[in-house]
PDB file of N, CA and C in Angstrom:
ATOM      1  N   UNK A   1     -53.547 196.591-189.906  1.00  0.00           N
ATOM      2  CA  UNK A   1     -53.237 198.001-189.809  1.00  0.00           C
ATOM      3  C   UNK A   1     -54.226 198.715-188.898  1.00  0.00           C
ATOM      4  N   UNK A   2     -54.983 198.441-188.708  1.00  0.00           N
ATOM      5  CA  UNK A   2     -56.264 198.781-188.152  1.00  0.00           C
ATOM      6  C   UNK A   2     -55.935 198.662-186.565  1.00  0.00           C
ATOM      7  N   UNK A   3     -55.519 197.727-186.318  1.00  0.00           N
ATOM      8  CA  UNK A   3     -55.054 197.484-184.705  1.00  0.00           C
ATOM      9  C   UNK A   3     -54.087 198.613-184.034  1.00  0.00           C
ATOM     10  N   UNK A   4     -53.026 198.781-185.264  1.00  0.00           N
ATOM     11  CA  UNK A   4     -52.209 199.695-185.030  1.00  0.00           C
ATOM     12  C   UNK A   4     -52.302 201.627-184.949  1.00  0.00           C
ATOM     13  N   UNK A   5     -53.569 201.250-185.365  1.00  0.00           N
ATOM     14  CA  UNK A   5     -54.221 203.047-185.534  1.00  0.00           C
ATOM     15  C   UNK A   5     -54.485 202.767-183.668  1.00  0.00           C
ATOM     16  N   UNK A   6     -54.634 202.137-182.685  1.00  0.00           N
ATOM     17  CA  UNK A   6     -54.467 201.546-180.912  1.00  0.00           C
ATOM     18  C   UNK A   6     -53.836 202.582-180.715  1.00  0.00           C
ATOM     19  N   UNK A   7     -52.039 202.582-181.326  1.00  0.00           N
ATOM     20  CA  UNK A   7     -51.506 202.732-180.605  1.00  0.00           C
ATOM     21  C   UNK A   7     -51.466 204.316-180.552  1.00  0.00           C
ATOM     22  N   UNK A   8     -51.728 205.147-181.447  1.00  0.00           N
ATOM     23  CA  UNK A   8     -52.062 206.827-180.876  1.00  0.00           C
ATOM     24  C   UNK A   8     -51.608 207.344-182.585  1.00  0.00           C
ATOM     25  N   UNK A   9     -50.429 207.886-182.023  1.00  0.00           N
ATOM     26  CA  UNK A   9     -49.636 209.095-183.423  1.00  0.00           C
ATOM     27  C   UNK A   9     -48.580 207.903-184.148  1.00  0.00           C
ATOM     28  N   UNK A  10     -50.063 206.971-184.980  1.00  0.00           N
ATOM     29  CA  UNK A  10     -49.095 206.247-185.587  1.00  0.00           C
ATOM     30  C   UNK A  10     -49.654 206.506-187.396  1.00  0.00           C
ATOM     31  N   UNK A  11     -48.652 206.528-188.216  1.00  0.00           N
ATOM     32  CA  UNK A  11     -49.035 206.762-189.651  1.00  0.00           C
ATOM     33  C   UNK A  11     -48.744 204.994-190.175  1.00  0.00           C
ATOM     34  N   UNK A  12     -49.498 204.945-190.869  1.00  0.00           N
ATOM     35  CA  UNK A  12     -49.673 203.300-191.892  1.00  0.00           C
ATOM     36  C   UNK A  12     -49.422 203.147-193.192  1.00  0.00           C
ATOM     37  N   UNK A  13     -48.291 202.541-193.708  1.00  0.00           N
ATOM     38  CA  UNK A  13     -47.984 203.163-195.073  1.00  0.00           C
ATOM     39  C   UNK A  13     -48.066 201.919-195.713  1.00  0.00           C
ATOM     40  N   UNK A  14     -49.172 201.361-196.219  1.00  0.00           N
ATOM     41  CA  UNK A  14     -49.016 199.622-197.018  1.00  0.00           C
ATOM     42  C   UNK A  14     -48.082 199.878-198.247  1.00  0.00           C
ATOM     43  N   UNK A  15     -47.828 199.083-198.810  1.00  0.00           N
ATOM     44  CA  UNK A  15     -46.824 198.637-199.844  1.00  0.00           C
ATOM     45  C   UNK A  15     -47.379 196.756-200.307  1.00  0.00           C
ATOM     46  N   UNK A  16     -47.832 196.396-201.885  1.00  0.00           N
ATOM     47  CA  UNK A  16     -48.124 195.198-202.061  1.00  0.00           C
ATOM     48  C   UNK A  16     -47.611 194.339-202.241  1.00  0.00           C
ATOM     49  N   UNK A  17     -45.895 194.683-202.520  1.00  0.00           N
ATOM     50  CA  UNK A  17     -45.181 193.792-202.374  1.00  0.00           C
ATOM     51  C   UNK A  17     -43.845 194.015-202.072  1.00  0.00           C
ATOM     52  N   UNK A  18     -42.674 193.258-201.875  1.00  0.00           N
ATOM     53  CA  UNK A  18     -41.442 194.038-201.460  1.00  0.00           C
ATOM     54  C   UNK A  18     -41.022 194.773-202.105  1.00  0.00           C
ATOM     55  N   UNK A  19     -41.260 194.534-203.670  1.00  0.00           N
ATOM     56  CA  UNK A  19     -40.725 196.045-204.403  1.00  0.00           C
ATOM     57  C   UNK A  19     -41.192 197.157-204.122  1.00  0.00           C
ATOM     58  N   UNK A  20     -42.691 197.462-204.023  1.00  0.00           N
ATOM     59  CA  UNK A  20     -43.313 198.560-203.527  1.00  0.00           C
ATOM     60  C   UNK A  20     -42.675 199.379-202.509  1.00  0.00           C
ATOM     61  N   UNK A  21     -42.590 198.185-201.851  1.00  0.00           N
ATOM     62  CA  UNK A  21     -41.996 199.049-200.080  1.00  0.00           C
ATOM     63  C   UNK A  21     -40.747 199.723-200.178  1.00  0.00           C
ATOM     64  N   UNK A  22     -40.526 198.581-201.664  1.00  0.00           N
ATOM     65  CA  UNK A  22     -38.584 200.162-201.539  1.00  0.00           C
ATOM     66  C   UNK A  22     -39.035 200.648-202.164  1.00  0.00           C
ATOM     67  N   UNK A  23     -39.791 201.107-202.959  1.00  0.00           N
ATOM     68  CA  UNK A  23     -40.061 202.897-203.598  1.00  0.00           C
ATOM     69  C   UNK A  23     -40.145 203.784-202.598  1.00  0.00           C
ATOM     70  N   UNK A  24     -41.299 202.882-201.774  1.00  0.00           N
ATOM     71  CA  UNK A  24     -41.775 203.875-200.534  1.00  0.00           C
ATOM     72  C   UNK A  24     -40.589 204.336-199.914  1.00  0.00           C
ATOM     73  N   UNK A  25     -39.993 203.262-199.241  1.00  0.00           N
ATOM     74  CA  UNK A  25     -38.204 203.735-198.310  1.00  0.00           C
ATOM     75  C   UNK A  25     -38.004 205.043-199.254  1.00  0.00           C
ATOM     76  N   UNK A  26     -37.913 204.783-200.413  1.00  0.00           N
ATOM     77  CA  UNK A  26     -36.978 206.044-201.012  1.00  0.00           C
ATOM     78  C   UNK A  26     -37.506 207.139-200.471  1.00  0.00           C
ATOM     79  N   UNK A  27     -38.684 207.266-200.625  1.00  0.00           N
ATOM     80  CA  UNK A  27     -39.329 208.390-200.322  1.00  0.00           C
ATOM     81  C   UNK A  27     -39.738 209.259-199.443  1.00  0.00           C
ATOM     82  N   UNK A  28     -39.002 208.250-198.300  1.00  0.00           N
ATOM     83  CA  UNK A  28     -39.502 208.770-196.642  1.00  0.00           C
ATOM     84  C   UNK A  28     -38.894 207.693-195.664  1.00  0.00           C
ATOM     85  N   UNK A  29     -39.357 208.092-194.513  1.00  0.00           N
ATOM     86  CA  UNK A  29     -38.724 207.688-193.081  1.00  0.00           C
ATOM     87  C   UNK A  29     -39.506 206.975-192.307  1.00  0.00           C
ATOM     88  N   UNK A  30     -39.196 205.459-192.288  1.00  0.00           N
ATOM     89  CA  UNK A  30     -39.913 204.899-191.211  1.00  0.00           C
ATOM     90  C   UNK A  30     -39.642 204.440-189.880  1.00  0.00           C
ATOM     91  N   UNK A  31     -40.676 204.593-188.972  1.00  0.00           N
ATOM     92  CA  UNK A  31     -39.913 204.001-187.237  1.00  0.00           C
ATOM     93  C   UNK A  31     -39.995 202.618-187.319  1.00  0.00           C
ATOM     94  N   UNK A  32     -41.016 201.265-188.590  1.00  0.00           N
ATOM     95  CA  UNK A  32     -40.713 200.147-188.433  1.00  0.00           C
ATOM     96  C   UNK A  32     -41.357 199.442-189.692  1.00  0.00           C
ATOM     97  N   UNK A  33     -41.096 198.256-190.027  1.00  0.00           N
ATOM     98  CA  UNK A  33     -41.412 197.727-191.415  1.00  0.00           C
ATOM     99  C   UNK A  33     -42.079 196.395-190.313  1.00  0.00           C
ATOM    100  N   UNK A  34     -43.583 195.872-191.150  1.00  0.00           N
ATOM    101  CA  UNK A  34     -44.299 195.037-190.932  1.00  0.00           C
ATOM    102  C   UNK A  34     -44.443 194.172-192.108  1.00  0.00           C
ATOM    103  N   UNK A  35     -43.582 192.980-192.484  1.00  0.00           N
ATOM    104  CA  UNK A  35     -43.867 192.411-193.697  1.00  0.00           C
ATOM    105  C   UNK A  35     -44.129 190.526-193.493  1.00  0.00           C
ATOM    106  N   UNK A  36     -44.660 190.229-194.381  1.00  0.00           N
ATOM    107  CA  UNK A  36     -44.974 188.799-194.575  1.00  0.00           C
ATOM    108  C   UNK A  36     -44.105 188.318-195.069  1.00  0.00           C
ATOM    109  N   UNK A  37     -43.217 186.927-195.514  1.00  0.00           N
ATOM    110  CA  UNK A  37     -42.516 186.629-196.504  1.00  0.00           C
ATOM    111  C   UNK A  37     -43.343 186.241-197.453  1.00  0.00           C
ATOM    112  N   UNK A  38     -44.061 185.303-197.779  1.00  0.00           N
ATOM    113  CA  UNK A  38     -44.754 185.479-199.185  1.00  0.00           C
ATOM    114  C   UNK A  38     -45.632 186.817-199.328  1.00  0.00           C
ATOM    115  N   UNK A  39     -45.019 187.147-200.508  1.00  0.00           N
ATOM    116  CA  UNK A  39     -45.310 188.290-200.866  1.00  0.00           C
ATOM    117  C   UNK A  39     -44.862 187.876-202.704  1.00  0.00           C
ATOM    118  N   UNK A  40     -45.639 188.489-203.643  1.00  0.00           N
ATOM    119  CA  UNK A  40     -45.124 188.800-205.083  1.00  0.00           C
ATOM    120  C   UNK A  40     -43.932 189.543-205.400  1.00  0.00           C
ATOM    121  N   UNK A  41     -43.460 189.475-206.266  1.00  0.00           N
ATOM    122  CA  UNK A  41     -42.407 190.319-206.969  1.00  0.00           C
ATOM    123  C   UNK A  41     -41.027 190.250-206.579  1.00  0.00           C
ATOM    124  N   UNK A  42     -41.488 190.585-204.577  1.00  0.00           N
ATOM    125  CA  UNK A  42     -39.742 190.316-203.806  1.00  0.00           C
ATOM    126  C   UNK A  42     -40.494 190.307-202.622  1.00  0.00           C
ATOM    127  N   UNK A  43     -40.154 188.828-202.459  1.00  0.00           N
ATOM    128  CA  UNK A  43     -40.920 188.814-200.773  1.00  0.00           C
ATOM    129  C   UNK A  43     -40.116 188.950-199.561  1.00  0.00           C
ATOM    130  N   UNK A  44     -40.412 189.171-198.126  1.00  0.00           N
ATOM    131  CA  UNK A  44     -40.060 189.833-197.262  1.00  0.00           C
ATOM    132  C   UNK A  44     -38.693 188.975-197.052  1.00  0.00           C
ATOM    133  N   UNK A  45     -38.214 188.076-196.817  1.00  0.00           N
ATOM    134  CA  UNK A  45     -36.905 187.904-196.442  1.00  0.00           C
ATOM    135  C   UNK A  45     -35.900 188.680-197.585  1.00  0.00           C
ATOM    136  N   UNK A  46     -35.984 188.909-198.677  1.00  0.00           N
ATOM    137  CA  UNK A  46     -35.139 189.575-199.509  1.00  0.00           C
ATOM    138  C   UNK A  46     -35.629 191.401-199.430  1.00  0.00           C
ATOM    139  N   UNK A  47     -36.476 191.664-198.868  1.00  0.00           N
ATOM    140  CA  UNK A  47     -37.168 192.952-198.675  1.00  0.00           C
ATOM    141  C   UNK A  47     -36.196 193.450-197.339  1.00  0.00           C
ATOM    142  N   UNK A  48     -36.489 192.640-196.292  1.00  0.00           N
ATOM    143  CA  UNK A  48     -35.245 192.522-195.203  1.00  0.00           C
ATOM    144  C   UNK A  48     -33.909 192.621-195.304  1.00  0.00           C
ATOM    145  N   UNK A  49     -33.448 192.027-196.135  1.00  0.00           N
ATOM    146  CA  UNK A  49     -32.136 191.736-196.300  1.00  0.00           C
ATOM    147  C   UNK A  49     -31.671 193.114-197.340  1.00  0.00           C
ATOM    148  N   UNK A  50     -32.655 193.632-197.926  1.00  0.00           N
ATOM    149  CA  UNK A  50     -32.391 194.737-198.654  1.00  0.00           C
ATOM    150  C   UNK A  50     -32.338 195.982-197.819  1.00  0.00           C
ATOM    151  N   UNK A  51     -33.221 195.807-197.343  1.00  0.00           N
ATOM    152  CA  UNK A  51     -33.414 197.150-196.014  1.00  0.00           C
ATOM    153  C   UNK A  51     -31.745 197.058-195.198  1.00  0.00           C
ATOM    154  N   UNK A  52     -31.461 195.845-194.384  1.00  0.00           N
ATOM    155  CA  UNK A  52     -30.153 195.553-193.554  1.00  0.00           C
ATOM    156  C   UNK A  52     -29.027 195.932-194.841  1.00  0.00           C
ATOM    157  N   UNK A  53     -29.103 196.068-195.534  1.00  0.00           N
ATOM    158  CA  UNK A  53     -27.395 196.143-196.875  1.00  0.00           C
ATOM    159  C   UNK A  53     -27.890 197.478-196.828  1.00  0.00           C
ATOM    160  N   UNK A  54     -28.574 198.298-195.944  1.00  0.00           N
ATOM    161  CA  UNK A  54     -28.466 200.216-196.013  1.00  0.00           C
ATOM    162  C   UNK A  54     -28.006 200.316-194.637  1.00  0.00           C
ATOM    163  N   UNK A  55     -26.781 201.123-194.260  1.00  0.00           N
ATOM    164  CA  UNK A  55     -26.824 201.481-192.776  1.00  0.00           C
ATOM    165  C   UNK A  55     -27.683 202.264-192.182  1.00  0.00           C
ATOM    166  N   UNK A  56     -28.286 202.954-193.000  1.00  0.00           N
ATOM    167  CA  UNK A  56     -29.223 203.729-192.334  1.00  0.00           C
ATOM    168  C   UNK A  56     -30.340 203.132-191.744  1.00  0.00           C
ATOM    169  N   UNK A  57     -30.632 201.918-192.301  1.00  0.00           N
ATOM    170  CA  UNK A  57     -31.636 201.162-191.628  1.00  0.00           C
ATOM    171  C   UNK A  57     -31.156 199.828-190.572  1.00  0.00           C
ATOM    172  N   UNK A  58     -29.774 199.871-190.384  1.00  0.00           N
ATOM    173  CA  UNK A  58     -28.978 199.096-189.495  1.00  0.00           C
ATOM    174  C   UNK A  58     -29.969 198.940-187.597  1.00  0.00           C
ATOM    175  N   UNK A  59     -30.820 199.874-187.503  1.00  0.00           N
ATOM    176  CA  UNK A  59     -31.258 199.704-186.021  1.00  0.00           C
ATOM    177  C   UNK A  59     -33.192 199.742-186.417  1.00  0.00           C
ATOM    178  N   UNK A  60     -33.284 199.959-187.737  1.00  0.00           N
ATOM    179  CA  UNK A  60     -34.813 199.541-188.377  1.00  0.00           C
ATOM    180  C   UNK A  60     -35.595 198.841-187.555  1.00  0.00           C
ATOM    181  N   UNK A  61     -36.196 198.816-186.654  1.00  0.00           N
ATOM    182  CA  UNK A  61     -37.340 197.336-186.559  1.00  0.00           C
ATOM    183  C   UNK A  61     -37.967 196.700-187.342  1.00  0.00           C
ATOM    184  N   UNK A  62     -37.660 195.698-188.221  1.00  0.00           N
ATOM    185  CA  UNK A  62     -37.939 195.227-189.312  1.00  0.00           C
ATOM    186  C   UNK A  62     -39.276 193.900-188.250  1.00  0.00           C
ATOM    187  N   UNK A  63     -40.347 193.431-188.470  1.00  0.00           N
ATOM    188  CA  UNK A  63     -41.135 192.830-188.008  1.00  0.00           C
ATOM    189  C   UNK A  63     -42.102 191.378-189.066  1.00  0.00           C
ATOM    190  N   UNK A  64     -41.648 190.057-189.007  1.00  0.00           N
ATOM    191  CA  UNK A  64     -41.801 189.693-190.061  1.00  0.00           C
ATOM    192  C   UNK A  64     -43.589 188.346-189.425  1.00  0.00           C
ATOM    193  N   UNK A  65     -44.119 189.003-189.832  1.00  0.00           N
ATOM    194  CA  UNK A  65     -45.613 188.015-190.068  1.00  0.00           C
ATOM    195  C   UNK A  65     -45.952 187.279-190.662  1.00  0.00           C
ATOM    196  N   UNK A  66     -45.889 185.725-190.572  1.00  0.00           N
ATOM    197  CA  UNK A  66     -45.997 185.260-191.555  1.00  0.00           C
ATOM    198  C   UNK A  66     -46.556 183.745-191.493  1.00  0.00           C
ATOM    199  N   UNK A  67     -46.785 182.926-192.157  1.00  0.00           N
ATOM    200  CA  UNK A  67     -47.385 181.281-191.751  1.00  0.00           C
ATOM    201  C   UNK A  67     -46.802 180.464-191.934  1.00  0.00           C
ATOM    202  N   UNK A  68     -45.611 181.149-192.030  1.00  0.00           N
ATOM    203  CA  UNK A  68     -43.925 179.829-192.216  1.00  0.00           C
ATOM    204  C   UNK A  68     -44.016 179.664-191.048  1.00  0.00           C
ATOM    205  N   UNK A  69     -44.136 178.429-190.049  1.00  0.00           N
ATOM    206  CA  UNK A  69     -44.273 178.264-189.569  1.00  0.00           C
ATOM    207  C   UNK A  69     -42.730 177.055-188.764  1.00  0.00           C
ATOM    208  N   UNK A  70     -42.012 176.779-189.522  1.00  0.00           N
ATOM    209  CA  UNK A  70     -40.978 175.937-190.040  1.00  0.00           C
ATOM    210  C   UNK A  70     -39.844 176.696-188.659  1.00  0.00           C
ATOM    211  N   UNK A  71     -39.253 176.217-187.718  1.00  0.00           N
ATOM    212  CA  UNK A  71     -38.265 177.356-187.194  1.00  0.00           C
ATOM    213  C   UNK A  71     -36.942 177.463-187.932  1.00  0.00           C
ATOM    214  N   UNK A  72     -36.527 176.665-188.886  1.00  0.00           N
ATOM    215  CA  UNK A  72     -35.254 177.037-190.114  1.00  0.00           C
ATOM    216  C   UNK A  72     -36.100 178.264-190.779  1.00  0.00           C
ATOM    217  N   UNK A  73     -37.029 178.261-190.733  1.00  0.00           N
ATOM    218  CA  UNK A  73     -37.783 179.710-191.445  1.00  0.00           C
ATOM    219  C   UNK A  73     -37.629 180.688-190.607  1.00  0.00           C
ATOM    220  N   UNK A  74     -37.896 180.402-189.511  1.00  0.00           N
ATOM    221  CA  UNK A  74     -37.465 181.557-188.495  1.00  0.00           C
ATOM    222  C   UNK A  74     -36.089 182.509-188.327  1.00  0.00           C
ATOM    223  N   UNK A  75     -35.064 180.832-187.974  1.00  0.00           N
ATOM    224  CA  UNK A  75     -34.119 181.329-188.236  1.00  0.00           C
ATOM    225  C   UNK A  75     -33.374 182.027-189.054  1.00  0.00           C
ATOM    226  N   UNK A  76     -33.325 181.444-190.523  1.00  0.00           N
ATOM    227  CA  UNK A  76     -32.998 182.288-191.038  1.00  0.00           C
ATOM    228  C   UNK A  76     -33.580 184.220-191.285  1.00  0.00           C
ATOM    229  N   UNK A  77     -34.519 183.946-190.891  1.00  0.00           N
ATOM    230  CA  UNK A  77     -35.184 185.664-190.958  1.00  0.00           C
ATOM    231  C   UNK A  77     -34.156 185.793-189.876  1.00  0.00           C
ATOM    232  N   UNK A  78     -34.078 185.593-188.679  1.00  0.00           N
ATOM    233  CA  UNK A  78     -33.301 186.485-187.602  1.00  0.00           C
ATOM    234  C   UNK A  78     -31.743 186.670-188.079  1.00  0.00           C
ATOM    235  N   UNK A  79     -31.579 185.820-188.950  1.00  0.00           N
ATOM    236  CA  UNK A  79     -30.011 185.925-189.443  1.00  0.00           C
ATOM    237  C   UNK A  79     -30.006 186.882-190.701  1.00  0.00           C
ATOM    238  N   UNK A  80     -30.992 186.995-191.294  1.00  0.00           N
ATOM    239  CA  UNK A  80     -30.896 187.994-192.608  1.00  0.00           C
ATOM    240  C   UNK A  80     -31.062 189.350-191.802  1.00  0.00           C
ATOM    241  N   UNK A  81     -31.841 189.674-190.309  1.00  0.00           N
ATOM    242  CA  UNK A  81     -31.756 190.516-189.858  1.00  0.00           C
ATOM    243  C   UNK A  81     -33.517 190.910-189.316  1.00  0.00           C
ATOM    244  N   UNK A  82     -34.224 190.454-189.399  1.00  0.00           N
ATOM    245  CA  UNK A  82     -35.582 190.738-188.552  1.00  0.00           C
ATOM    246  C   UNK A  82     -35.175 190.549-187.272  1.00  0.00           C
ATOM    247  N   UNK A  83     -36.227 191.682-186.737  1.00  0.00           N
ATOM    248  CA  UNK A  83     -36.319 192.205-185.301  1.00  0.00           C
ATOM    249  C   UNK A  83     -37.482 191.244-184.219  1.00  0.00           C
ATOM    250  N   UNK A  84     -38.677 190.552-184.794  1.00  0.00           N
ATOM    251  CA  UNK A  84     -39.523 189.512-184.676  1.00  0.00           C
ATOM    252  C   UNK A  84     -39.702 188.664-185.521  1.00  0.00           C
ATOM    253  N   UNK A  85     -40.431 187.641-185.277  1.00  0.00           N
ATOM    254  CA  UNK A  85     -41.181 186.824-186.132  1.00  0.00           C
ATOM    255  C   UNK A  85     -42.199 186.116-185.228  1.00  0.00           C
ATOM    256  N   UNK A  86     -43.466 186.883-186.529  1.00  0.00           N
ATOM    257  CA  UNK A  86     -44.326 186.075-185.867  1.00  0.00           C
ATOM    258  C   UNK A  86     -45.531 185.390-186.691  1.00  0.00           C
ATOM    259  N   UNK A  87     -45.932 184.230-186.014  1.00  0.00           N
ATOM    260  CA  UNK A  87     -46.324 183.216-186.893  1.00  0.00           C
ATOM    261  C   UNK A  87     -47.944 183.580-186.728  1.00  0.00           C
ATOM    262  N   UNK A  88     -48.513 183.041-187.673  1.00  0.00           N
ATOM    263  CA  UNK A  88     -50.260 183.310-188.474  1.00  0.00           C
ATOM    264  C   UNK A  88     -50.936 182.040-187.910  1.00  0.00           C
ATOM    265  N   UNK A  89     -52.143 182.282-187.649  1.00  0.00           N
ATOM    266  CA  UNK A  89     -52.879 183.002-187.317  1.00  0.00           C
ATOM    267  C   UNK A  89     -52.170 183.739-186.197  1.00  0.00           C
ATOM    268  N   UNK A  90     -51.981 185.443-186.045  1.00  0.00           N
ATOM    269  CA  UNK A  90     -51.554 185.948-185.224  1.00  0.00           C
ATOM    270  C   UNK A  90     -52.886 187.359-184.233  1.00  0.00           C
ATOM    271  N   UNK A  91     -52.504 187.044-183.276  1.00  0.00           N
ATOM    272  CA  UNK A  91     -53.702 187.968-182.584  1.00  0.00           C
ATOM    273  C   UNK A  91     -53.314 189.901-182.409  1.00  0.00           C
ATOM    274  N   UNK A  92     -54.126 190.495-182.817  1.00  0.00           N
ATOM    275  CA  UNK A  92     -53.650 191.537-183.140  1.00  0.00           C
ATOM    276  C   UNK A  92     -52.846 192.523-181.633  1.00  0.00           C
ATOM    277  N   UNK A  93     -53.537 192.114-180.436  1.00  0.00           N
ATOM    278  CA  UNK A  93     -52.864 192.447-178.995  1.00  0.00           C
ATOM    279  C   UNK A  93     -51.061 192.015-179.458  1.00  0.00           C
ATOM    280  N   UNK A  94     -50.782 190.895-180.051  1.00  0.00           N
ATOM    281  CA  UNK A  94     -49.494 190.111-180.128  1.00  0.00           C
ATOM    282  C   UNK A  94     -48.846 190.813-180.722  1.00  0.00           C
ATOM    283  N   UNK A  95     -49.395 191.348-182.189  1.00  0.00           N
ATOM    284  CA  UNK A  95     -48.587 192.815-183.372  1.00  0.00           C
ATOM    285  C   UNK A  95     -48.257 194.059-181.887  1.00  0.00           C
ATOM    286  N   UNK A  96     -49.357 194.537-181.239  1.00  0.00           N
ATOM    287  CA  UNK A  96     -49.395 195.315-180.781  1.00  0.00           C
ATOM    288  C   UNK A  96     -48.095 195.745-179.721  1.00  0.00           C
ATOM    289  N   UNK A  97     -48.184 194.430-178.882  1.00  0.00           N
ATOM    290  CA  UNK A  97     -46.946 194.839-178.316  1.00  0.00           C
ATOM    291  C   UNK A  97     -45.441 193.846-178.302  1.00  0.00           C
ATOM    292  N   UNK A  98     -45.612 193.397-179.516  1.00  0.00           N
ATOM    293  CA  UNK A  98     -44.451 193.658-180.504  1.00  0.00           C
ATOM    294  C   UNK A  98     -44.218 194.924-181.094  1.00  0.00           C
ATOM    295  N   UNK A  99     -45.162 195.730-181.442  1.00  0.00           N
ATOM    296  CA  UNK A  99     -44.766 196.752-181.945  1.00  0.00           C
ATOM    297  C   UNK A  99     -43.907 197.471-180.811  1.00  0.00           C
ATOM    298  N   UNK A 100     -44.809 197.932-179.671  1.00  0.00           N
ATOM    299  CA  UNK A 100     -44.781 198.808-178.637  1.00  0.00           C
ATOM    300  C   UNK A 100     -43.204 198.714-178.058  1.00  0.00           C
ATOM    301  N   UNK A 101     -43.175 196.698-178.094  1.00  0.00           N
ATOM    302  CA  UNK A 101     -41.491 196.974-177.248  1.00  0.00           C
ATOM    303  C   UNK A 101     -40.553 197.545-178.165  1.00  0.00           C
ATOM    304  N   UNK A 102     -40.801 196.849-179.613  1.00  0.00           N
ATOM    305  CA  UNK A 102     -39.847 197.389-180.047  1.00  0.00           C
ATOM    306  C   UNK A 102     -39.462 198.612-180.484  1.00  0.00           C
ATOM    307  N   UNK A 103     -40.699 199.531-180.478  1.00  0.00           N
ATOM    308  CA  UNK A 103     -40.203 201.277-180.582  1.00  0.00           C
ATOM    309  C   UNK A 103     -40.012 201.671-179.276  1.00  0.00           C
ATOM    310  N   UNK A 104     -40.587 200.894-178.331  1.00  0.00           N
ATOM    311  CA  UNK A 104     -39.912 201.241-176.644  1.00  0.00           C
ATOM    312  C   UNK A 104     -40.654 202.353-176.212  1.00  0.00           C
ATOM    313  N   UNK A 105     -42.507 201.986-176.887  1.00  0.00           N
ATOM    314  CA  UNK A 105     -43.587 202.640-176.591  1.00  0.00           C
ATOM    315  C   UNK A 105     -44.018 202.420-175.239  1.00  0.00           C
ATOM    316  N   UNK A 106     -44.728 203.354-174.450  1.00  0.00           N
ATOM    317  CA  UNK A 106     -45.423 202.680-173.108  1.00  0.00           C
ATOM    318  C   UNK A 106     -46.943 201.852-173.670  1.00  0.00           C
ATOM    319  N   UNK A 107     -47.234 200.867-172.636  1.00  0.00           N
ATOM    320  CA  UNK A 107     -48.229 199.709-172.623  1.00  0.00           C
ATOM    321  C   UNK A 107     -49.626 200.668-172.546  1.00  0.00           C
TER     322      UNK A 107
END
């Protein structure tokens, strides 16, 4: 999160696990979701797939980080509906402009 305070007028909203993060959704508006799949409670491929079953989040940048490293792991994230995937150890320049293209920030 820290990398991402880089990019200027950006707000950081953690959540500890996928349930968390849908309280948060309820509660407000985001320009992109940064999640791991292991995660407790409801981890990010079902966090994803929950976000994609709302139309409102149909054009979401959903962004998935993680040390599945497996590309059937991959794949399926791009088929449940993530916008990246990217694999751990990851360099924070790499989040960065992943982030950037995908809100269609300048470099």
């Amino acid at each position: 999160m820290y990398a991402l305070g880089r990019i200027g007028d950006i707000v950081c909203v953690e959540a500890g696990d996928g349930a968390e993060a849908i309280k948060k959704f309820q509660g407000g508006r985001f320009d992109i979701v940064l999640t791991d799949i292991n995660m407790p409670v409801l981890d990010g491929l079902k966090l994803t797939a929950h976000l994609r079953g709302d139309p409102a989040n149909e054009k979401l940048p959903i962004v998935i980080i993680t040390t599945e490293a497996a590309e059937e792991d991959r794949e399926r994230a791009m088929k449940i509906g993530a916008s990246a995937y990217l694999i751990k150890p990851v360099k924070a320049q790499e989040v960065l402009d992943t982030v950037k293209k995908l809100l269609s920030l300048p470099d």
